[in-house]
Protein backbone atom coordinates (compact mmCIF):
# COMPACT_ATOMS: atom_id res chain seq x y z
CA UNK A 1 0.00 0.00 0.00
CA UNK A 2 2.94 2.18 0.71
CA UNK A 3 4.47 0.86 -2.87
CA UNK A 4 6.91 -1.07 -0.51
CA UNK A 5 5.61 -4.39 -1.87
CA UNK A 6 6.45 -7.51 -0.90
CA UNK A 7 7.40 -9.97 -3.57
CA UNK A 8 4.22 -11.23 -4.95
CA UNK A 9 2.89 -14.76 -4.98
CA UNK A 10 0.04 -15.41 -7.37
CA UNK A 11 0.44 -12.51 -9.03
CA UNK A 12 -0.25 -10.21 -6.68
CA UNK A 13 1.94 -8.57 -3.54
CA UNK A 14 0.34 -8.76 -0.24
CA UNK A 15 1.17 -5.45 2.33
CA UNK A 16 4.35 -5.12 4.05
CA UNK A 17 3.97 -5.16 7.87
CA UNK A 18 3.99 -1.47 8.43
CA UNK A 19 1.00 -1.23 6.21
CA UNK A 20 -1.13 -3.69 8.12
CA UNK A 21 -0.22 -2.27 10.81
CA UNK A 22 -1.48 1.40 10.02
CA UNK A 23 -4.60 -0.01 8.06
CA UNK A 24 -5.03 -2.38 10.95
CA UNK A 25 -5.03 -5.38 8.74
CA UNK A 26 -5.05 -8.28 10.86
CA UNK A 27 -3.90 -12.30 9.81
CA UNK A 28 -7.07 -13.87 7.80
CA UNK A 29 -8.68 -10.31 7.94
CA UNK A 30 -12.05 -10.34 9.11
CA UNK A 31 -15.16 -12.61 9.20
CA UNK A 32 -19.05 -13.07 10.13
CA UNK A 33 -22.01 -14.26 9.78
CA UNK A 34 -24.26 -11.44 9.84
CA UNK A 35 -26.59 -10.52 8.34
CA UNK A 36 -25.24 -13.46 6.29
CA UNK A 37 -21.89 -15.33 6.04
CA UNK A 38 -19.22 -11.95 5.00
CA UNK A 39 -15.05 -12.21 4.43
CA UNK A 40 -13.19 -8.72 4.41
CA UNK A 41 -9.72 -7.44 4.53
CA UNK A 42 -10.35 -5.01 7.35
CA UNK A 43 -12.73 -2.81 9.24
CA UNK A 44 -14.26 0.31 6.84
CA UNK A 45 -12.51 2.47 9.44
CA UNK A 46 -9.69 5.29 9.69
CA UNK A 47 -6.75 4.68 7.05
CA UNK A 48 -8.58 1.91 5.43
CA UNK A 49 -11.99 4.24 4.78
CA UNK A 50 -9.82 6.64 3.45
CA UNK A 51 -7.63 4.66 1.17
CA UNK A 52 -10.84 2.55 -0.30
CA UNK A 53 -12.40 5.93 -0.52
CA UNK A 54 -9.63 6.79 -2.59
CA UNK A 55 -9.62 4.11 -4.70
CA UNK A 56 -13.36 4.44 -5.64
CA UNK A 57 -12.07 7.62 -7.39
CA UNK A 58 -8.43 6.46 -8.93
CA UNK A 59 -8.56 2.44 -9.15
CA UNK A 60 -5.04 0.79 -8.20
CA UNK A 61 -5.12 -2.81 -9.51
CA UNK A 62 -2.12 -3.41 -7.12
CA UNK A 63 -3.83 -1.76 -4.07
CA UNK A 64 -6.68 -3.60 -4.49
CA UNK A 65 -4.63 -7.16 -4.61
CA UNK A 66 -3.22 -6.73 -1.55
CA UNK A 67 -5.90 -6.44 -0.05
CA UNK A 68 -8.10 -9.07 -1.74
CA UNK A 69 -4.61 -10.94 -0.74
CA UNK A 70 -5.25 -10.18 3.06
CA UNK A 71 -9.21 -11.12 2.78
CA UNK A 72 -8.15 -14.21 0.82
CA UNK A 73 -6.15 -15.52 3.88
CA UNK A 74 -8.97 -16.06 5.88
CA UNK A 75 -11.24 -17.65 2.90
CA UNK A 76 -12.29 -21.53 3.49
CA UNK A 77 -11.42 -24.41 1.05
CA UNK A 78 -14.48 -25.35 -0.91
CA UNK A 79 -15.28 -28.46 -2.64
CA UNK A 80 -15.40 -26.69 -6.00
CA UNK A 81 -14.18 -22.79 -6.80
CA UNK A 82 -16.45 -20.24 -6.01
CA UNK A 83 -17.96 -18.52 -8.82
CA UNK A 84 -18.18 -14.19 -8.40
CA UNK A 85 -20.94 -12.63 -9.21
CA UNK A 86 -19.96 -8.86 -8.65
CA UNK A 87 -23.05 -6.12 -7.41
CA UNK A 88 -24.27 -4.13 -10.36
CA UNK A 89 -24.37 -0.30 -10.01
CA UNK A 90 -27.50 1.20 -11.27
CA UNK A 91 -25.10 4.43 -12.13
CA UNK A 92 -23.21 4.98 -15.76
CA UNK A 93 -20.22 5.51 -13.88
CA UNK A 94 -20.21 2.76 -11.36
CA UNK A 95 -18.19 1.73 -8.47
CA UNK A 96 -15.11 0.09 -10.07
CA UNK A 97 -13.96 -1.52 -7.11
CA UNK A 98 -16.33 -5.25 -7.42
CA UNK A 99 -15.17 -6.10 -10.91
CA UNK A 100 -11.00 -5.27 -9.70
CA UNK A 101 -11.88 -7.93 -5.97
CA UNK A 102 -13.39 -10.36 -9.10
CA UNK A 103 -10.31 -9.69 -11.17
CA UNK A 104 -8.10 -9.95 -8.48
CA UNK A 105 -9.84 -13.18 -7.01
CA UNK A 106 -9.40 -14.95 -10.61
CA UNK A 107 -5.76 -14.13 -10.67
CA UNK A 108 -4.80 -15.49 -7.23
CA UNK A 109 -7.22 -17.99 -6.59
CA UNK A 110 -8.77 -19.01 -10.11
CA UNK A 111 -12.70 -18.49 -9.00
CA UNK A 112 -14.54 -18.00 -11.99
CA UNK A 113 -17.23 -14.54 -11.97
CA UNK A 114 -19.96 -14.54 -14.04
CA UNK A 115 -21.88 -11.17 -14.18
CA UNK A 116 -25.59 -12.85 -12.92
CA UNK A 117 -27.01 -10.26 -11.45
CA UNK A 118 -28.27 -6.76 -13.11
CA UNK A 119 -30.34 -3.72 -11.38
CA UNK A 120 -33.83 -3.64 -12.20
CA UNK A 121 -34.70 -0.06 -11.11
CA UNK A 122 -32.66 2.87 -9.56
CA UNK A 123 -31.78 3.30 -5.92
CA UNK A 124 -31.36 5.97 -3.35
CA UNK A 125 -27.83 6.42 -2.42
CA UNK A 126 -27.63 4.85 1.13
CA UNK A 127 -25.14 7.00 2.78
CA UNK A 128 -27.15 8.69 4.56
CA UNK A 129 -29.86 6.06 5.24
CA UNK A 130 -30.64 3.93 8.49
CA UNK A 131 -30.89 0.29 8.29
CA UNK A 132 -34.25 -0.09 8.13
CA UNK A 133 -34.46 2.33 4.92
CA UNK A 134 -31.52 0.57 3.53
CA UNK A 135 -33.65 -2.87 3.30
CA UNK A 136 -36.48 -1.31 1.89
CA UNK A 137 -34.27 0.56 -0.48
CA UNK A 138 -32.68 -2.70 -2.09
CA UNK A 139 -35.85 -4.56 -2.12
CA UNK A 140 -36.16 -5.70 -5.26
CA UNK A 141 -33.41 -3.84 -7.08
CA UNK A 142 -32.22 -6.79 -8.94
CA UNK A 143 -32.46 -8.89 -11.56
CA UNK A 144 -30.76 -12.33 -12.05
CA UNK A 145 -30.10 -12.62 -16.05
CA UNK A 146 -30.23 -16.64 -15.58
CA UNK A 147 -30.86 -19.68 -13.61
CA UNK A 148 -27.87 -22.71 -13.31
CA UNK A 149 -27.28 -24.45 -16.41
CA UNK A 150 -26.93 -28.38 -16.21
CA UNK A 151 -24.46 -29.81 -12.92
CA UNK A 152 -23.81 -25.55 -12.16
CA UNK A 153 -25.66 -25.45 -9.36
CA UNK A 154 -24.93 -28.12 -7.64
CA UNK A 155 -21.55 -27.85 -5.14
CA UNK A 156 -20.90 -25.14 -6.99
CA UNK A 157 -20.53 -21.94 -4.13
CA UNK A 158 -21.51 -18.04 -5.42
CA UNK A 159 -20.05 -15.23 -3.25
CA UNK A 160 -21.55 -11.86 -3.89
CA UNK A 161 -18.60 -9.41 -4.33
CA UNK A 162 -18.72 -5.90 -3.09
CA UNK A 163 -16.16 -3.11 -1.78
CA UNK A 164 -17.98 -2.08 1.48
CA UNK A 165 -20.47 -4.36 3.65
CA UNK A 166 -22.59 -2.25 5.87
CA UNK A 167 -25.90 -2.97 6.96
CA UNK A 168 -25.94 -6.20 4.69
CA UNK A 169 -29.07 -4.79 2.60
CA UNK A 170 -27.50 -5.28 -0.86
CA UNK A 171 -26.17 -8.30 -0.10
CA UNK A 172 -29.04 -9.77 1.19
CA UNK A 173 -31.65 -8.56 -2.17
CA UNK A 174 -28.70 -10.06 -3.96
CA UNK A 175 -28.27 -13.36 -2.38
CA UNK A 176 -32.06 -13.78 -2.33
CA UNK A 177 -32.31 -12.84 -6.21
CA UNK A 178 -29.89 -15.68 -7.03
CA UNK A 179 -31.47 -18.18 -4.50
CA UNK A 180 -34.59 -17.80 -5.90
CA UNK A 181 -33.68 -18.96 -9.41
CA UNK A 182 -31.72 -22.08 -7.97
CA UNK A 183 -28.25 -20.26 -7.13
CA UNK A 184 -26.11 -21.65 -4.18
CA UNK A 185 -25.03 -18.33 -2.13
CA UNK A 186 -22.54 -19.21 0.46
CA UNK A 187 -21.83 -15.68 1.72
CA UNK A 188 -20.10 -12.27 0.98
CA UNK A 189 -16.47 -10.81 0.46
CA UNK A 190 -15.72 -7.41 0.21
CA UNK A 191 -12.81 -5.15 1.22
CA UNK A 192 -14.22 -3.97 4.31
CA UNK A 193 -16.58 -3.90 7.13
CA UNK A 194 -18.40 -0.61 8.60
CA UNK A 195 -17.92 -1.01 12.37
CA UNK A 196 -21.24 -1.88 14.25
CA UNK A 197 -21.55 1.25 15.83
CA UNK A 198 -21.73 3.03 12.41
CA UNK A 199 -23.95 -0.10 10.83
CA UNK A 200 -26.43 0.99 13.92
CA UNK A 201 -26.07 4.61 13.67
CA UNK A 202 -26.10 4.89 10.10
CA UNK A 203 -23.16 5.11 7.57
């Protein structure tokens, strides 16, 4: 993160020590299981919000490896390779930061993505909304483009892929818009977490 790289493995450098350290980047990052299973590289917090906040403006492939590289460490072994299905913005100029955590997951771990999901109708930015106006928000704001093809669906894990998890609403209308059509949703990753005091409070 500093550009003092260590030497990569997978094709992709994970963050010297004085970097986790400052972005708080612990071993295995971060894990949960609500409002549904979730993997992230750290907490959406301090020196992390800032530099993802960055990134949203100016995409760094390499940034963004290291820290899919951190999140990765903590992933579990499936059966069969997850396959990504990245959140669709409903803006021209989306958030570029999904498609570079799929990009970067199919380099280093060879997951497959598969672009299922699509926006049926506009949204309200959520910044500023509470949780329960974030639910209602995202209800219904997707579209899956298709249902699992022959032997697809079965073993085959999807994680939902998105920079930021906060109160779990987009997540959730996602995983439920691939369930229903016969998807197997095993959880989350993104590159960070909003603290629970801030996932109560608001942003």
């Amino acid at each position: 993160m500093c550009r003092g790289l260590q030497p990569p493995h997978h094709g992709s450098a994970a963050p010297c020590p004085d970097c986790r350290s400052q972005l708080s980047l612990s071993a295995g990052g971060q894990r949960g299981n609500e409002p549904l299973l979730w993997w992230a590289a750290g907490s959406y917090d301090g020196e992390l919000r800032r530099l993802l906040l960055g990134l949203r403006q100016r995409p760094e492939d390499a940034r963004v490896g290291a820290l899919v590289r951190v999140m990765a460490e903590g992933l579990p072994q499936w059966r069969r390779r997850p396959l990504l299905v990245p959140v669709p913005s409903w803006k021209r100029r989306g958030n570029p930061l999904p498609a570079l955590v799929c990009r970067q997951l199919v380099r280093q771990l060879g997951y497959r993505r598969d672009d299922l999901l699509e926006r049926s109708r506009p949204v309200l930015g959520q910044h500023q909304l509470k949780r329960a106006l974030r639910l209602a928000n995202q209800e219904g704001a997707f579209r899956c483009r298709r249902g699992p093809r022959l032997g697809e669906a079965t073993g085959r894990p999807v994680l939902i892929v998105d920079d930021i998890l906060t109160s779990g609403a987009t997540g959730c209308n996602a995983a439920l818009t691939l369930e229903t059509l016969g998807w197997q949703v095993v959880g989350m990753v993104c590159l960070a977490r909003t603290p629970r005091a801030r996932t109560r409070s608001g942003p």
